[in-house]
Structures are given as structure tokens and as C-alpha cells.
C-alpha atoms as a PDB file:
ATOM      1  CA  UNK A   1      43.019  15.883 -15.476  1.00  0.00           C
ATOM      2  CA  UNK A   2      40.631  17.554 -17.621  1.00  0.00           C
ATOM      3  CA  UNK A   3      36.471  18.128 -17.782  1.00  0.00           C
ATOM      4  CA  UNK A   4      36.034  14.941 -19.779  1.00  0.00           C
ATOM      5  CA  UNK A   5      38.177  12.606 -17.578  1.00  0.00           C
ATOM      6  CA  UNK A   6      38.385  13.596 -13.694  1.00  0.00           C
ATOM      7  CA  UNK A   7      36.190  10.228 -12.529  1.00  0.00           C
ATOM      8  CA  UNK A   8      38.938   8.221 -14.405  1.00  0.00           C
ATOM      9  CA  UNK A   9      41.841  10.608 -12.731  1.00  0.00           C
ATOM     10  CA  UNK A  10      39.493  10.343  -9.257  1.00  0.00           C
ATOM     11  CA  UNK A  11      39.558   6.648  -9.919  1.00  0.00           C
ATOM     12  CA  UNK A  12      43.127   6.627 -10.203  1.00  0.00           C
ATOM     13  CA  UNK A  13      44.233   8.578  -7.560  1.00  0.00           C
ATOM     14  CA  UNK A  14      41.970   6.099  -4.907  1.00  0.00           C
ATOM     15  CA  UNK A  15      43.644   3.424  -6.597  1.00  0.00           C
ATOM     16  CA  UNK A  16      46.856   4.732  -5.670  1.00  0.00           C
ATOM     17  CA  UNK A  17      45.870   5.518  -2.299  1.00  0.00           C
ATOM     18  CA  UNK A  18      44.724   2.073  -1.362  1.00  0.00           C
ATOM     19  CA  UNK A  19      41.038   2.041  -2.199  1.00  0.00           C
ATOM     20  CA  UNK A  20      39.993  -1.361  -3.197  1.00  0.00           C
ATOM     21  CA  UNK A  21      38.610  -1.248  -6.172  1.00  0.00           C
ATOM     22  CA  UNK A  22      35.588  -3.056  -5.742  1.00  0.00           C
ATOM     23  CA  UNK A  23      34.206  -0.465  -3.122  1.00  0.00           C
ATOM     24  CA  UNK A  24      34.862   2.060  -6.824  1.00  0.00           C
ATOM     25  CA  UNK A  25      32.643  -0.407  -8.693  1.00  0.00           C
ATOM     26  CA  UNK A  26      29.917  -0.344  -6.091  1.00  0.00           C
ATOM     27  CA  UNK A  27      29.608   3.577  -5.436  1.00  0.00           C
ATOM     28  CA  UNK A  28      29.608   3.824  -9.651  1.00  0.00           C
ATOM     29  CA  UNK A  29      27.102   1.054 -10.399  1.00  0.00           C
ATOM     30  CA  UNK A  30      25.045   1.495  -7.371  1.00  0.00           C
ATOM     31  CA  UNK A  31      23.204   4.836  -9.022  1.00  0.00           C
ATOM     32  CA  UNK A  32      23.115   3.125 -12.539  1.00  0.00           C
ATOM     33  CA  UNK A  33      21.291   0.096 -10.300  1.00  0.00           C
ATOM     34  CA  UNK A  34      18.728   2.554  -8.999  1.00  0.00           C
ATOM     35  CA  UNK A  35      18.367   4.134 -12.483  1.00  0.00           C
ATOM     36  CA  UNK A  36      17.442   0.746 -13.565  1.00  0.00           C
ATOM     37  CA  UNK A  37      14.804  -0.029 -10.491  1.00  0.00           C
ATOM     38  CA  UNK A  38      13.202   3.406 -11.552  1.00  0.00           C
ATOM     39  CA  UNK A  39      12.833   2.103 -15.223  1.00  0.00           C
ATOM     40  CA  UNK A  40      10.982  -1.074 -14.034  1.00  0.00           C
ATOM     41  CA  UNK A  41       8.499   0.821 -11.298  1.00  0.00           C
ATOM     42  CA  UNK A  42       7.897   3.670 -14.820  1.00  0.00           C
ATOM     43  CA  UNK A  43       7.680   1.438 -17.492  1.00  0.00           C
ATOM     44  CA  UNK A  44       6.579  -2.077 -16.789  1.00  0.00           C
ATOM     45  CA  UNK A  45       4.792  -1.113 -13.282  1.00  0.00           C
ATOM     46  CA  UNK A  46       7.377  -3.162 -10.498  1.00  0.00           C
ATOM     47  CA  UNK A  47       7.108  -1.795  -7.101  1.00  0.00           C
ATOM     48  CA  UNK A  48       8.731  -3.602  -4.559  1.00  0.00           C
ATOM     49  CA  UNK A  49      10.182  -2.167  -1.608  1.00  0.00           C
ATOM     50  CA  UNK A  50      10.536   1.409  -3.072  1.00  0.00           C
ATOM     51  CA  UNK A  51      13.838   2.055  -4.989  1.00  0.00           C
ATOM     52  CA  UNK A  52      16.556   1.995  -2.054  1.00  0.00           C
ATOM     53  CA  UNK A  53      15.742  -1.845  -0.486  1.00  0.00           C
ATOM     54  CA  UNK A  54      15.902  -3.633  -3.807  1.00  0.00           C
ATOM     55  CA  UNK A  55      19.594  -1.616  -4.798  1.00  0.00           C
ATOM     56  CA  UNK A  56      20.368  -2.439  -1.086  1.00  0.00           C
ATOM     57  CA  UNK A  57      19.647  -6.232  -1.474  1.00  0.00           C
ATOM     58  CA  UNK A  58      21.561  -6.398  -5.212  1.00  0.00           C
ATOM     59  CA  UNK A  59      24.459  -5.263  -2.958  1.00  0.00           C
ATOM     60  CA  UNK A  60      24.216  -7.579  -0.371  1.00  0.00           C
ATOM     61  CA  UNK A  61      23.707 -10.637  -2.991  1.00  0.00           C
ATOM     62  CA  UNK A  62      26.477  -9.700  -4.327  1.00  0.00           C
ATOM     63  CA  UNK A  63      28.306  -9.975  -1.119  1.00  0.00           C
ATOM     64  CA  UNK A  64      27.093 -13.220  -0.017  1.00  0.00           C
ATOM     65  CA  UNK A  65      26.265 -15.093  -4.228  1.00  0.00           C
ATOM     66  CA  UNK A  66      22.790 -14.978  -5.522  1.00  0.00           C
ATOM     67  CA  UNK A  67      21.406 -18.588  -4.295  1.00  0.00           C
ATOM     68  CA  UNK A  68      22.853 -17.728  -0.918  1.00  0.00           C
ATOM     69  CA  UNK A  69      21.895 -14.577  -0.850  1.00  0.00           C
ATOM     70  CA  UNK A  70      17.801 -15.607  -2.031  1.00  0.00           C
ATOM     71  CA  UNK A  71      17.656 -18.388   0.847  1.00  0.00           C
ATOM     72  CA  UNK A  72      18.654 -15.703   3.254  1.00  0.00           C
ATOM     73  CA  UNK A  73      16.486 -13.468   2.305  1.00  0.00           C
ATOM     74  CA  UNK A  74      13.354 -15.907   1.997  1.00  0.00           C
ATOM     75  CA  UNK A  75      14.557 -17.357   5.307  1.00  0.00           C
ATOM     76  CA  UNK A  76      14.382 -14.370   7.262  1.00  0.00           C
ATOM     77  CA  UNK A  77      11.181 -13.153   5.911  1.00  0.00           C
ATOM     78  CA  UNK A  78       9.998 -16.654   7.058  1.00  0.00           C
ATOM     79  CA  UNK A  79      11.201 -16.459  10.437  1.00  0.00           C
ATOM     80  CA  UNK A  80       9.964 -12.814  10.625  1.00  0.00           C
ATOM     81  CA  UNK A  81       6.138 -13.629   9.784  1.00  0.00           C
ATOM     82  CA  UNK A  82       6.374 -16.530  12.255  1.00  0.00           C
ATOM     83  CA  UNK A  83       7.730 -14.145  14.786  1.00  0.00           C
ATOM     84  CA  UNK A  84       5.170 -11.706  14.070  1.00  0.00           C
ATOM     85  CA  UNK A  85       2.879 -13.852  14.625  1.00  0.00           C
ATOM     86  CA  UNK A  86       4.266 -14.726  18.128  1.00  0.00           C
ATOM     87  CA  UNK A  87       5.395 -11.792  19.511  1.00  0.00           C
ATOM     88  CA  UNK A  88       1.565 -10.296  18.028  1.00  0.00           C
ATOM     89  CA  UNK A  89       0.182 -11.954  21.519  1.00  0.00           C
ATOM     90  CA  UNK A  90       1.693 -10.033  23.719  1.00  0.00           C
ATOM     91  CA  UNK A  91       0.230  -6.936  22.285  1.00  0.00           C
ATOM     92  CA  UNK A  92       2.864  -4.589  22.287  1.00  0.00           C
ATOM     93  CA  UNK A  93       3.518  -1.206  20.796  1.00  0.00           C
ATOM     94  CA  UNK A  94       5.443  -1.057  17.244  1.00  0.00           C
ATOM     95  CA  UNK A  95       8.839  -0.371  18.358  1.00  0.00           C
ATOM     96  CA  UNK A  96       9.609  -2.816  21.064  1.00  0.00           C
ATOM     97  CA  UNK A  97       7.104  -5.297  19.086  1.00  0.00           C
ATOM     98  CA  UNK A  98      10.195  -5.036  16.260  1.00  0.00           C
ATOM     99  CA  UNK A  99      13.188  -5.733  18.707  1.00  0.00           C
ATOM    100  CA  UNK A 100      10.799  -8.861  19.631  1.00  0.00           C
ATOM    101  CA  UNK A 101      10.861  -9.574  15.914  1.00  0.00           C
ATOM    102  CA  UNK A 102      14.589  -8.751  15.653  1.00  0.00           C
ATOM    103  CA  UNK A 103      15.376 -11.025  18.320  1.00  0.00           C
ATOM    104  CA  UNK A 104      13.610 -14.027  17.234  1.00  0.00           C
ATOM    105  CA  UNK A 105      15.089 -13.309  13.300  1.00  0.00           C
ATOM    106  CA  UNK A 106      18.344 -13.560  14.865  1.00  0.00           C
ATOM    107  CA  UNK A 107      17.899 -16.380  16.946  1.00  0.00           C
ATOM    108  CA  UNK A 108      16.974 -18.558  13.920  1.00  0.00           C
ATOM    109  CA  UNK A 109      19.497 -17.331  12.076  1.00  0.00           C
ATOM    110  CA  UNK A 110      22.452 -18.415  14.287  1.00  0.00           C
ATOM    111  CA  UNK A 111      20.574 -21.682  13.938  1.00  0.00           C
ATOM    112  CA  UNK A 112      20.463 -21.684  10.416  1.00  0.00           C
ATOM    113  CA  UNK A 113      24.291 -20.858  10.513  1.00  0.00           C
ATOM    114  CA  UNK A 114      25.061 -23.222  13.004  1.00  0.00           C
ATOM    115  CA  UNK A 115      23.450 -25.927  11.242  1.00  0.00           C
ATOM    116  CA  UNK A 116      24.425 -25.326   7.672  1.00  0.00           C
ATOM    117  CA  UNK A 117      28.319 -24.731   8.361  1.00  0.00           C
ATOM    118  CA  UNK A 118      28.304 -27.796  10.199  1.00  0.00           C
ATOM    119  CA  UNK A 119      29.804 -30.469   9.376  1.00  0.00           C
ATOM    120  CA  UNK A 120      26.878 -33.358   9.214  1.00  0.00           C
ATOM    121  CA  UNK A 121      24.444 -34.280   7.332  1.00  0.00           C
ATOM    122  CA  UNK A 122      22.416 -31.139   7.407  1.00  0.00           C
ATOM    123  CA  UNK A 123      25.489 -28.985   6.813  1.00  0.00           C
ATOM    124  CA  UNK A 124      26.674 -31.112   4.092  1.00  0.00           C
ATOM    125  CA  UNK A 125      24.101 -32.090   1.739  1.00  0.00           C
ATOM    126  CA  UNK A 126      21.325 -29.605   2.598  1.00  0.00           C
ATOM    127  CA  UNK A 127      23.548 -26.723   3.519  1.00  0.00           C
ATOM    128  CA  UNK A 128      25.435 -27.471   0.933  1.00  0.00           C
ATOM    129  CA  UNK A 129      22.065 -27.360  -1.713  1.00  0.00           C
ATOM    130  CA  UNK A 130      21.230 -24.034  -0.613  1.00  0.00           C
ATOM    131  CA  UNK A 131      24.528 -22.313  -0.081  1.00  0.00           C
ATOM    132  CA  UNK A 132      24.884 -21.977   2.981  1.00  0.00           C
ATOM    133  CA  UNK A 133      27.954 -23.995   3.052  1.00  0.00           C
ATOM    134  CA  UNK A 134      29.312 -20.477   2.329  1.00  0.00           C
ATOM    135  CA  UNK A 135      28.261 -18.695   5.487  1.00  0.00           C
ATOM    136  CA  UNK A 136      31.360 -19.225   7.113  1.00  0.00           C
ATOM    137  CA  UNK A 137      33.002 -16.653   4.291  1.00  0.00           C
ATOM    138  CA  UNK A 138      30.327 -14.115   3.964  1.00  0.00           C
ATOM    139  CA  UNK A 139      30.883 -11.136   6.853  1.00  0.00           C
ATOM    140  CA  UNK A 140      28.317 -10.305   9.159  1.00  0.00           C
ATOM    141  CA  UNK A 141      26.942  -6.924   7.332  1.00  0.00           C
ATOM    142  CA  UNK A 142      25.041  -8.727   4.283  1.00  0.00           C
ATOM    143  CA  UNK A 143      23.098 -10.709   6.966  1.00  0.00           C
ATOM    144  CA  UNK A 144      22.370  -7.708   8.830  1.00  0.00           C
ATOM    145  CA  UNK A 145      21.545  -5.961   6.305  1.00  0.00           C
ATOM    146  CA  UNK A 146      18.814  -8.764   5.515  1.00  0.00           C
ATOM    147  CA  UNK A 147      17.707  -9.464   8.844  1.00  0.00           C
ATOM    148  CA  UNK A 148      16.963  -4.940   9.018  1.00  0.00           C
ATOM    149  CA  UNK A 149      14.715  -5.269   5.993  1.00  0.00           C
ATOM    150  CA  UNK A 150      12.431  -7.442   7.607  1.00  0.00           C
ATOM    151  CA  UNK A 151      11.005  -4.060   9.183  1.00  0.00           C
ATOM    152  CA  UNK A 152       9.923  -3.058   5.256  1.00  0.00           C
ATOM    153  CA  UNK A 153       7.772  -5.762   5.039  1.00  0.00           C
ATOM    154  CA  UNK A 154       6.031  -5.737   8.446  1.00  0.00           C
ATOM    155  CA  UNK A 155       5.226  -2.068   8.117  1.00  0.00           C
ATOM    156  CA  UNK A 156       3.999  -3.266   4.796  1.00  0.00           C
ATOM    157  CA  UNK A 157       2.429  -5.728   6.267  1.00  0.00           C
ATOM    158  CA  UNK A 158       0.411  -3.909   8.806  1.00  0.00           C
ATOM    159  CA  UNK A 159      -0.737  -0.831   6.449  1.00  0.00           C
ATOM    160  CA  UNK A 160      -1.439  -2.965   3.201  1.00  0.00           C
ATOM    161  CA  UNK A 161      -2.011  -6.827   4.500  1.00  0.00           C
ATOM    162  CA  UNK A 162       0.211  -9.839   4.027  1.00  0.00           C
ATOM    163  CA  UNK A 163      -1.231 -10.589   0.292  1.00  0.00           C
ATOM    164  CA  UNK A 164       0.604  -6.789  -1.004  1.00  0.00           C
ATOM    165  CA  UNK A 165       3.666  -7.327   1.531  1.00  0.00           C
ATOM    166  CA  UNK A 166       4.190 -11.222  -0.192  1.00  0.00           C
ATOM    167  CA  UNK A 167       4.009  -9.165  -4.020  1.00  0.00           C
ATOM    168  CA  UNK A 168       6.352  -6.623  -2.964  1.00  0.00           C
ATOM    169  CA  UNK A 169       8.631  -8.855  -1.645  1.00  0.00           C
ATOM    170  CA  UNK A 170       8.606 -11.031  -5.489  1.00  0.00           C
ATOM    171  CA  UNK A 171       8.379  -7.699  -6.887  1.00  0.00           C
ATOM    172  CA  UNK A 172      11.456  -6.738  -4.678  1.00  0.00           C
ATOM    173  CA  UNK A 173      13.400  -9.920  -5.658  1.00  0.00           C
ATOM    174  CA  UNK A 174      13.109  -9.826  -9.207  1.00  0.00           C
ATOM    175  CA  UNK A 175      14.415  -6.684  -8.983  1.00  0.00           C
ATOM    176  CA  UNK A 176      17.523  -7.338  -6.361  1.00  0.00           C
ATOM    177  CA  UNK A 177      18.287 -10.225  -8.766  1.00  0.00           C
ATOM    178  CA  UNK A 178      18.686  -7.463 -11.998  1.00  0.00           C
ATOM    179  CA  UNK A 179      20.995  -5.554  -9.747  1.00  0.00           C
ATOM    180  CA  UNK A 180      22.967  -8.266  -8.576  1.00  0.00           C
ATOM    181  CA  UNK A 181      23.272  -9.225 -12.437  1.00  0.00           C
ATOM    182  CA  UNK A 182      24.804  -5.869 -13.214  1.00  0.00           C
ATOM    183  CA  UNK A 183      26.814  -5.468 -10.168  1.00  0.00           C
ATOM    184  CA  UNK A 184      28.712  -8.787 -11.081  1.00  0.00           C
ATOM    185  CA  UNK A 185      28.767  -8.718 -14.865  1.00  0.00           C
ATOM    186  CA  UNK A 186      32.028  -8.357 -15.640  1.00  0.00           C
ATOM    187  CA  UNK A 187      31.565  -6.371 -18.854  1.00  0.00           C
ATOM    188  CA  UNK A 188      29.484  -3.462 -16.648  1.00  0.00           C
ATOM    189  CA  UNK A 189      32.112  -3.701 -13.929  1.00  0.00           C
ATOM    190  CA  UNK A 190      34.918  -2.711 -16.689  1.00  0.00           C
ATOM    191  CA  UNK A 191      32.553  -0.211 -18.122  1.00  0.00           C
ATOM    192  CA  UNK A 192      32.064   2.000 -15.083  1.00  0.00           C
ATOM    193  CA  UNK A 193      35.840   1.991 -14.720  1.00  0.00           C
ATOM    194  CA  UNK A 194      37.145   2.724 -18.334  1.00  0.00           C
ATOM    195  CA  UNK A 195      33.918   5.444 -19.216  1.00  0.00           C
ATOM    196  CA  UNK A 196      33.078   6.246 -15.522  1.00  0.00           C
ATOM    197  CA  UNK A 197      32.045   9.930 -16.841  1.00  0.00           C
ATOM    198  CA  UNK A 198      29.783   8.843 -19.847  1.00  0.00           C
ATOM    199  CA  UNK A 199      27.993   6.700 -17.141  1.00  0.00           C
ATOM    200  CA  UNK A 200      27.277   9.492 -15.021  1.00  0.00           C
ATOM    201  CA  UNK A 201      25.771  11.335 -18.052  1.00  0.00           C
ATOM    202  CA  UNK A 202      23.937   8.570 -19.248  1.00  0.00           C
ATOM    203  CA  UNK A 203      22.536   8.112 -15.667  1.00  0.00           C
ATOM    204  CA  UNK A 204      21.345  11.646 -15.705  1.00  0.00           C
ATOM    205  CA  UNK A 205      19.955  11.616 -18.746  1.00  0.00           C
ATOM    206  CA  UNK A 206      18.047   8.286 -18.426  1.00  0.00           C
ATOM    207  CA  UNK A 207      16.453   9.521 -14.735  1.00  0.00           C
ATOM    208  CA  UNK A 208      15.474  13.152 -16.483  1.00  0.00           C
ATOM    209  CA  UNK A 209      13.383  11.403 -19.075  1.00  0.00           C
ATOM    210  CA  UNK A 210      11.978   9.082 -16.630  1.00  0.00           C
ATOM    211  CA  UNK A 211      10.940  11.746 -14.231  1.00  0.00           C
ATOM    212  CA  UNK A 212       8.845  13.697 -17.322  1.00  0.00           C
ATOM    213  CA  UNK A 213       7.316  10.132 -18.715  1.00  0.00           C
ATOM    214  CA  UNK A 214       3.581  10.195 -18.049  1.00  0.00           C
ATOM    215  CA  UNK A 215       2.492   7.376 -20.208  1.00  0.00           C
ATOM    216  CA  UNK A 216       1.051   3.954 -18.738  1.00  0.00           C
ATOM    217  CA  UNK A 217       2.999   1.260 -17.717  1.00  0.00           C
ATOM    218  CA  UNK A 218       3.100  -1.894 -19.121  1.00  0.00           C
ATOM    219  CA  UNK A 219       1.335  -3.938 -16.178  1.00  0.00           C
ATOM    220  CA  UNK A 220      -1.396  -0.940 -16.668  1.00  0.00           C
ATOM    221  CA  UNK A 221      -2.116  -1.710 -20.099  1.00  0.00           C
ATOM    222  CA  UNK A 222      -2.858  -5.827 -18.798  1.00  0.00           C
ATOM    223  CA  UNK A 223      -4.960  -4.148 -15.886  1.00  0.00           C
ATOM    224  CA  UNK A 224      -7.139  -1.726 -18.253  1.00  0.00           C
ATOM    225  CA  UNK A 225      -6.758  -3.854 -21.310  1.00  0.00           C
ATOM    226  CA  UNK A 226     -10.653  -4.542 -21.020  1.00  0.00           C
ATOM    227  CA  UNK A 227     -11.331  -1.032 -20.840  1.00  0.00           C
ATOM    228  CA  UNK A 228      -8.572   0.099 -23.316  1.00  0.00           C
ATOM    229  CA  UNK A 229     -10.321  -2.272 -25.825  1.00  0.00           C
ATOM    230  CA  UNK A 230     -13.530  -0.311 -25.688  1.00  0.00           C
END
């Protein structure tokens, strides 16, 4: 071990030990993931959910497969504005308003479960159209993980209004869906693990120069292009 190669020794030695090797993957990529969710909210102007939901998401698509993983996550938000809707009557305060929420969200998603593992015509053909055929191999954390995100966008919801909460959740999409793409691509997974140090450095480097950039974005120059004309 040496200055130039302790992540690869590191890497190594958890081998050896018994750490599976896709939990080393995820705890090197996952930073380079945020690094690139900073880049889009800098330079072209993508919000979403902040920086830690959309890395969060990436994860748990890869966990579950993108399609899969995109009908869950529309799904719940779906089931989470009808239940805000619902439990909204009873006029309660925020936090046991949510475990309302929470307990409708989970209700229709051990229906959704139920009915697209099953073995019929729902569970075959439609289930089958929109993943969740693969439900019955996905572990309980990715969904939970989905179902707790729902409080994001009703907070959003309430402070900025269902049209911002809808674009952040795109916004927030687009950029799970980048993440996902370099969690899984094969050539980033074997990059991390053969120049895990370089990575780190490159990940510094990258977030210094985006935290001194002061220029406009790139959906700012479409917003002001009228006045950036004149």
C-alpha cells in the first residue's frame, strides 16, 4: 500500500473480508452520481428534489431495473396525491396527516403487488408490460425507499403548489434515470474499481469548480433570451 493506491488496497482487503462487491461500487459511484446531479442543477438549470433524492432514486432503480423502478415511482406519487387529497378532509396537522398518506401509499401498493405477481391476466400481460412481474425478486428497501419520498413532494407540494411539485418530480426523474445509467454501466462500474483513487480526485476537482462557477445556466439563457437579445 502506498499514497497512490490505498482505495485499490482498501478495495482489496473488503474483498477478502467478504464485502460484496457491489455494495464497493455503490459507496464509489454514489459521490461521482451526486457530482453529476450538481453539474445538471449548475449548468443546464435541473432542480428536482435537491441533490440527495434523485442519487437516492438512481440507487433504488438500480435495485429494482429502470422500467420497474419508473412505474413505482409514478405509482406511488399517484396514490400519494389521491391520498392527499383524501386524508386533506379530515383536516389534520402535517405529521399525522403524512402517516395518513403513508398508510394509504402502502395499502395500494400491496395491491399493486398482489395483483401484478399474480398469476392472471392482470399479473401476466399487464404486470408483465410494466415490470412488475419482477416484484417478487426486488427486496422490500427500494419500495420503501420510494414510498418515503412521497413526503418530498407533498412538502413541495404545499409550499410551492402541485404545478412546481409535478416539474420537480420530471426534473427529479430525468435525473434518477442518469444515475441509474452510470450506476449500471458496466464500463463505470470497472472504472471505480481499477482507478478508484483518480475518481476521488476527479470528483473533487469537478465539485471545486462547480462550487466557484457563477455563470448562467443553460435553461437561464432560454428564460432571458428575450432580454439577452437586447
Amino acid at each position: 500500500m502506498n499514497p497512490t493506491n490505498f482505495l485499490q488496497f482498501a478495495i482489496s482487503q473488503g474483498v477478502t473480508a467478504g464485502v460484496p462487491l457491489e455494495t464497493i461500487v455503490i459507496l464509489l459511484l454514489f459521490p461521482v452520481v451526486a457530482t453529476v446531479i450538481a453539474t445538471a442543477r449548475h449548468f443546464i438549470g435541473l432542480r428536482g428534489f435537491g441533490i440527495f433524492t434523485p442519487a437516492v432514486v438512481s440507487v433504488a432503480f438500480l435495485a429494482t431495473g429502470l422500467r420497474l423502478g419508473l412505474t413505482l415511482f409514478l405509482g406511488i406519487l399517484l396514490i400519494a396525491i389521491l391520498a392527499r387529497l383524501l386524508v386533506k378532509r379530515l383536516r389534520l396537522q402535517y405529521m399525522p396527516n403524512m402517516a395518513m398518506v403513508i398508510l394509504v401509499i402502502s395499502l395500494g401498493m400491496l395491491l399493486i403487488i398482489s395483483g401484478g405477481a399474480g398469476s392472471g391476466f392482470a399479473g401476466g400481460v399487464w404486470g408483465a408490460s410494466l415490470g412488475l412481474d419482477k416484484l417478487l425478486t426486488v427486496g422490500i428497501f427500494p419500495i420503501l425507499l420510494l414510498v418515503l419520498l412521497t413526503e418530498t413532494f407533498i412538502s413541495t407540494q404545499i409550499s410551492h403548489g402541485l404545478k412546481q411539485a409535478m416539474t420537480s418530480t420530471v426534473e427529479t426523474l430525468v435525473l434518477a434515470t442518469i444515475g441509474y445509467s452510470i450506476l449500471s454501466l458496466q464500463i463505470t462500474r470497472d472504472w471505480v474499481l481499477v482507478k478508484p483513487e483518480l475518481t476521488v480526485l476527479l470528483t473533487v476537482v469537478v465539485n471545486i469548480f462547480l462550487g466557484r462557477f457563477t455563470g448562467l445556466r443553460l435553461m437561464e439563457y432560454w428564460r432571458f433570451r428575450e432580454l439577452l437579445r437586447k
